[in-house]
Protein backbone atom coordinates (compact mmCIF):
# COMPACT_ATOMS: atom_id res chain seq x y z
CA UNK A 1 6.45 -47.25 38.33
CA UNK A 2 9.07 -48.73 40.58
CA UNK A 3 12.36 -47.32 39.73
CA UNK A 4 14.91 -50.06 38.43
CA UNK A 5 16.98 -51.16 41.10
CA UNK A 6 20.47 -52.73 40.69
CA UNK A 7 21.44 -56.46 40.84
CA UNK A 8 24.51 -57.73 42.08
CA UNK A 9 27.05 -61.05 41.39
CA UNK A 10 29.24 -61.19 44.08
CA UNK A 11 29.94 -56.92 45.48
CA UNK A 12 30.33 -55.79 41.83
CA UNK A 13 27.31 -53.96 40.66
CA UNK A 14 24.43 -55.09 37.61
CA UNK A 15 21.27 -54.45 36.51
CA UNK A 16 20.00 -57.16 35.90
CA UNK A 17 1.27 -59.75 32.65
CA UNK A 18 0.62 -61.65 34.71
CA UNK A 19 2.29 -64.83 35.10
CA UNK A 20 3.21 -66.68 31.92
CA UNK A 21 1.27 -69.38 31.34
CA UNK A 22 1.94 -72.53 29.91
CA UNK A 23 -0.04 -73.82 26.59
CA UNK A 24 -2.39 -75.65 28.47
CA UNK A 25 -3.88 -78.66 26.35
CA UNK A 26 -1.05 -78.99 23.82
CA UNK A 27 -0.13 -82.57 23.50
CA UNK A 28 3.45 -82.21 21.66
CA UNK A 29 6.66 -80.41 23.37
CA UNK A 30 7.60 -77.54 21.12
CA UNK A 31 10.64 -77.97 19.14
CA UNK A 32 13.64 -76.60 21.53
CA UNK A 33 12.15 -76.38 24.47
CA UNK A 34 13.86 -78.19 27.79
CA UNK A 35 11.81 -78.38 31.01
CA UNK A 36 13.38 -78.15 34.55
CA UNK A 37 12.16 -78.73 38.05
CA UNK A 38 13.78 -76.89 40.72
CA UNK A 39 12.69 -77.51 44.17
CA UNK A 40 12.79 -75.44 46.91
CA UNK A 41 12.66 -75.10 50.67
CA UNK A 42 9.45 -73.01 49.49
CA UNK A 43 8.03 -75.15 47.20
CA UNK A 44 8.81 -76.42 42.97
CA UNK A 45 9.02 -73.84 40.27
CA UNK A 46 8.61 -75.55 36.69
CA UNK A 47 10.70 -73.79 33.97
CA UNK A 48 10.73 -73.86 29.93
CA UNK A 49 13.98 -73.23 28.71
CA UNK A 50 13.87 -71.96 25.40
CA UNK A 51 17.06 -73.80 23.80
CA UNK A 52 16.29 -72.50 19.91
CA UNK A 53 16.68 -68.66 21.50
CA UNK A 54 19.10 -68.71 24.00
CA UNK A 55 21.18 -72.26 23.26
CA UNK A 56 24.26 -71.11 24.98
CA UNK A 57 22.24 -69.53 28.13
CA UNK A 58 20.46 -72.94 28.55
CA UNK A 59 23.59 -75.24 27.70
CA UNK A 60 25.35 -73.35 30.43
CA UNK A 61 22.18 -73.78 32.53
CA UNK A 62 21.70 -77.32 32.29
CA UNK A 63 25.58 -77.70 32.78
CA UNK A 64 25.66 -76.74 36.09
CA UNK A 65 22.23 -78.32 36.86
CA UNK A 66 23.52 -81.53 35.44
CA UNK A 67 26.54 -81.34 38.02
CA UNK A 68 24.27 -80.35 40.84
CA UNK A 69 26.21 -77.16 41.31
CA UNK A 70 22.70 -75.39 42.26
CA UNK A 71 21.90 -78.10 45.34
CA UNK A 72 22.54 -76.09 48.35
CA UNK A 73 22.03 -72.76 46.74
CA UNK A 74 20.13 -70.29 47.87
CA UNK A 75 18.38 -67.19 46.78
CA UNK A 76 20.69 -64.21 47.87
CA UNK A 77 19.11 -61.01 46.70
CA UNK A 78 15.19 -60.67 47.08
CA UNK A 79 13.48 -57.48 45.73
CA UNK A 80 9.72 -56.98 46.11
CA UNK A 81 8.22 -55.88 42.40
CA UNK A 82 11.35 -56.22 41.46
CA UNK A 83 13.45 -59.96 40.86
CA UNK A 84 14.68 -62.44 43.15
CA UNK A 85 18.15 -63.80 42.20
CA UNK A 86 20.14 -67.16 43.52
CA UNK A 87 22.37 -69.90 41.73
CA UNK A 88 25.61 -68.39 43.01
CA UNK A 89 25.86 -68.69 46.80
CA UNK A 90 25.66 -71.02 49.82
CA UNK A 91 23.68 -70.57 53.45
CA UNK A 92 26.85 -69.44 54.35
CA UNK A 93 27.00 -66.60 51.67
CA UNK A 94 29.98 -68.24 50.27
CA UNK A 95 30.04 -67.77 46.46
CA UNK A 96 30.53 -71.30 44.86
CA UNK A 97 33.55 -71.27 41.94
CA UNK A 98 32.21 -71.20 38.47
CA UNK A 99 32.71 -72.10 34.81
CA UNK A 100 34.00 -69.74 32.36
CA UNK A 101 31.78 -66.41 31.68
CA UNK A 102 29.22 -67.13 28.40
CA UNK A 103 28.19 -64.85 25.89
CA UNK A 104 25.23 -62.97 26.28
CA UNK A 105 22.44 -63.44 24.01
CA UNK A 106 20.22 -60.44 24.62
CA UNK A 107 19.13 -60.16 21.46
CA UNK A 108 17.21 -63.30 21.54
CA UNK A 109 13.88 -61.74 21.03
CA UNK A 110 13.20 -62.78 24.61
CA UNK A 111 11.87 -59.87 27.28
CA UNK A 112 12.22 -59.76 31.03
CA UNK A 113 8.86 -60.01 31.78
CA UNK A 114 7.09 -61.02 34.89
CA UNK A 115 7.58 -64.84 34.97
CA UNK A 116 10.81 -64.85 32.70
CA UNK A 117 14.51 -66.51 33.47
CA UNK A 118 17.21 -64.31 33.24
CA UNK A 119 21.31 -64.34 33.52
CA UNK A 120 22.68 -61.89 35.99
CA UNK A 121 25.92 -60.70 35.35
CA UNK A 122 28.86 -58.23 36.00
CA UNK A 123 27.32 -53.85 35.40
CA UNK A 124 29.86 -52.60 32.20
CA UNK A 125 30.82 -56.79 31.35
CA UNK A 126 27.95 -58.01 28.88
CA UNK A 127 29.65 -61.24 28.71
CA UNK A 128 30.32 -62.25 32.11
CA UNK A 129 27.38 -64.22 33.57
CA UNK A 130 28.02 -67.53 34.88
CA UNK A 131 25.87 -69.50 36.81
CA UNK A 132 23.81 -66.83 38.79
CA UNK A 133 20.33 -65.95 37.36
CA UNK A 134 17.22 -64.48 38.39
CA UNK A 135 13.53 -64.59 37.86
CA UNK A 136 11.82 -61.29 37.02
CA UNK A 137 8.47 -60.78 39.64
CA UNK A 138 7.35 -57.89 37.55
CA UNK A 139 7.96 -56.60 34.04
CA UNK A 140 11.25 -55.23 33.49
CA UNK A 141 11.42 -53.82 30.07
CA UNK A 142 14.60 -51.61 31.37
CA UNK A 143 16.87 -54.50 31.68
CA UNK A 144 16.39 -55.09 28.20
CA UNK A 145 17.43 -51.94 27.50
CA UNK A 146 21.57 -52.01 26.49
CA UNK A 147 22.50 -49.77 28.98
CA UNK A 148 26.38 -51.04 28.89
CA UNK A 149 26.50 -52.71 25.45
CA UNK A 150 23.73 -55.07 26.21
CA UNK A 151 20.61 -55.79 28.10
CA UNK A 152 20.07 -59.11 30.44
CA UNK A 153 19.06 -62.38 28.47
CA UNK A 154 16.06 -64.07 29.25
CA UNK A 155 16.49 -67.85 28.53
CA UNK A 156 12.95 -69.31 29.88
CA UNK A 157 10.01 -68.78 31.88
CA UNK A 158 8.01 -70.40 34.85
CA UNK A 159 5.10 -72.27 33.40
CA UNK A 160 4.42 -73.73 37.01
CA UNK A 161 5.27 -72.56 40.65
CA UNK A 162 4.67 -68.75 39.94
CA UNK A 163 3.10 -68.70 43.55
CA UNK A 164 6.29 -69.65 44.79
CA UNK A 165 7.81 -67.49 43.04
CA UNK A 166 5.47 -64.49 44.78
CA UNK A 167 5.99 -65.86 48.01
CA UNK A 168 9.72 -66.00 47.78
CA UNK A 169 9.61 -61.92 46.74
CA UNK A 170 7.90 -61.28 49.70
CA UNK A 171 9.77 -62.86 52.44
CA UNK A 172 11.40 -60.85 54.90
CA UNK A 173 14.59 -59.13 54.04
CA UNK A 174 17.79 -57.94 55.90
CA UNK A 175 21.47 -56.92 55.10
CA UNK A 176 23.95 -59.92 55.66
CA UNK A 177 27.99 -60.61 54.75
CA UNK A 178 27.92 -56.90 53.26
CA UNK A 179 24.61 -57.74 50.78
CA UNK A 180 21.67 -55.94 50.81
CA UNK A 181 18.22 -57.91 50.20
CA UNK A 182 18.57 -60.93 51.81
CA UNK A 183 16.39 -62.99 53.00
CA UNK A 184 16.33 -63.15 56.81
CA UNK A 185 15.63 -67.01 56.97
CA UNK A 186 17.70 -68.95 54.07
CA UNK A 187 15.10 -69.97 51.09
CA UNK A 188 17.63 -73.17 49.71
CA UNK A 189 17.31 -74.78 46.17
CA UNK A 190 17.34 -77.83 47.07
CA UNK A 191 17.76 -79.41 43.38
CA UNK A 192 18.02 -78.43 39.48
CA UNK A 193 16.56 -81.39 37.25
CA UNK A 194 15.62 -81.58 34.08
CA UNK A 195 12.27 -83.42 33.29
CA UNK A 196 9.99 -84.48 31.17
CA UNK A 197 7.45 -81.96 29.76
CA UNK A 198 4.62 -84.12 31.49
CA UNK A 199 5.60 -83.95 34.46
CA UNK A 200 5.07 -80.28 34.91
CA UNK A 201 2.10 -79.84 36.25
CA UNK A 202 -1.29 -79.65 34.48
CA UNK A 203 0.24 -81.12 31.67
């Protein structure tokens, strides 16, 4: 097994199957759920947010995707069997101002499996994520582990795009504006929406 490597929001330090897939044939959305497009300069990862489990995680979510703080973003810290992580900073590696810190609600019953949505946040400050998040490429069961008072809560999964997600963990990586793990050519989200559950594909 890989050892657990550590995550990072801006220099302080964090920790942070097969892919999930989504109920294929069910006609109805199920009751919380919220579905989001975000398109990249790789390609469109589909997410369900799970709003009954985490309803603070997605509110702050869909907050800044509403605003279209994530357009211009770009995935800053790329691990291999590990995660890959954006929301926070520009092609520039210029960390974007946030809203106030949320709670975290790591005891949602969620798991960072491979294919989950996760908050990244500050190592030793359980409550102090903010816009940055990451998608776990592997299972992770260690980050749910409460290491410093908590684990990392998952607030959704990819139920379409989990090949982009695999080529984005495999790109080419280099050290850049003091980070380790970036990518060497910028992979940009281009745009946060939410959307209708049919219009994630094969639904």
């Amino acid at each position: 097994m890989t050892p657990v490597r550590t995550l990072f929001v801006g220099v302080t330090s964090l920790l942070l199957s097969a892919p999930l897939a989504f109920g294929a044939g069910a006609a109805e959305p199920e009751a919380g759920k919220v579905y989001v497009k975000m398109a990249t300069t790789m390609g469109d990862i589909y997410l369900e947010l799970d709003r009954e489990k985490a309803p603070i995680t997605v509110e702050n979510f869909l907050r800044y995707a509403r605003e279209g703080f994530y357009d211009g973003t770009i995935f800053h810290r790329v691990i291999d069997n590990f995660m890959i992580q954006g929301g926070g900073l520009d092609k520039n590696m210029k960390k974007k101002p946030t809203h106030e810190p949320i709670k975290n609600e790591w005891r949602n019953g969620l798991k960072n499996r491979r294919g989950t949505i996760a908050m990244a946040r500050l190592g030793r400050q359980p409550d102090s994520a903010t816009s940055q998040f990451f998608i776990n490429v592997r299972d992770n069961e260690a980050l749910d582990i409460p290491r410093d008072g908590a684990g990392y809560a998952v607030f959704g999964r990819v139920v379409s795009g989990m090949d982009v997600v695999d080529k984005i963990k495999s790109v080419p990586t280099t050290s850049r504006a003091g980070r380790q793990d970036v990518p060497v050519e910028p992979i940009v989200i281009l745009s946060v929406r939410e959307i209708p559950r049919d219009q994630v594909p094969g639904n």
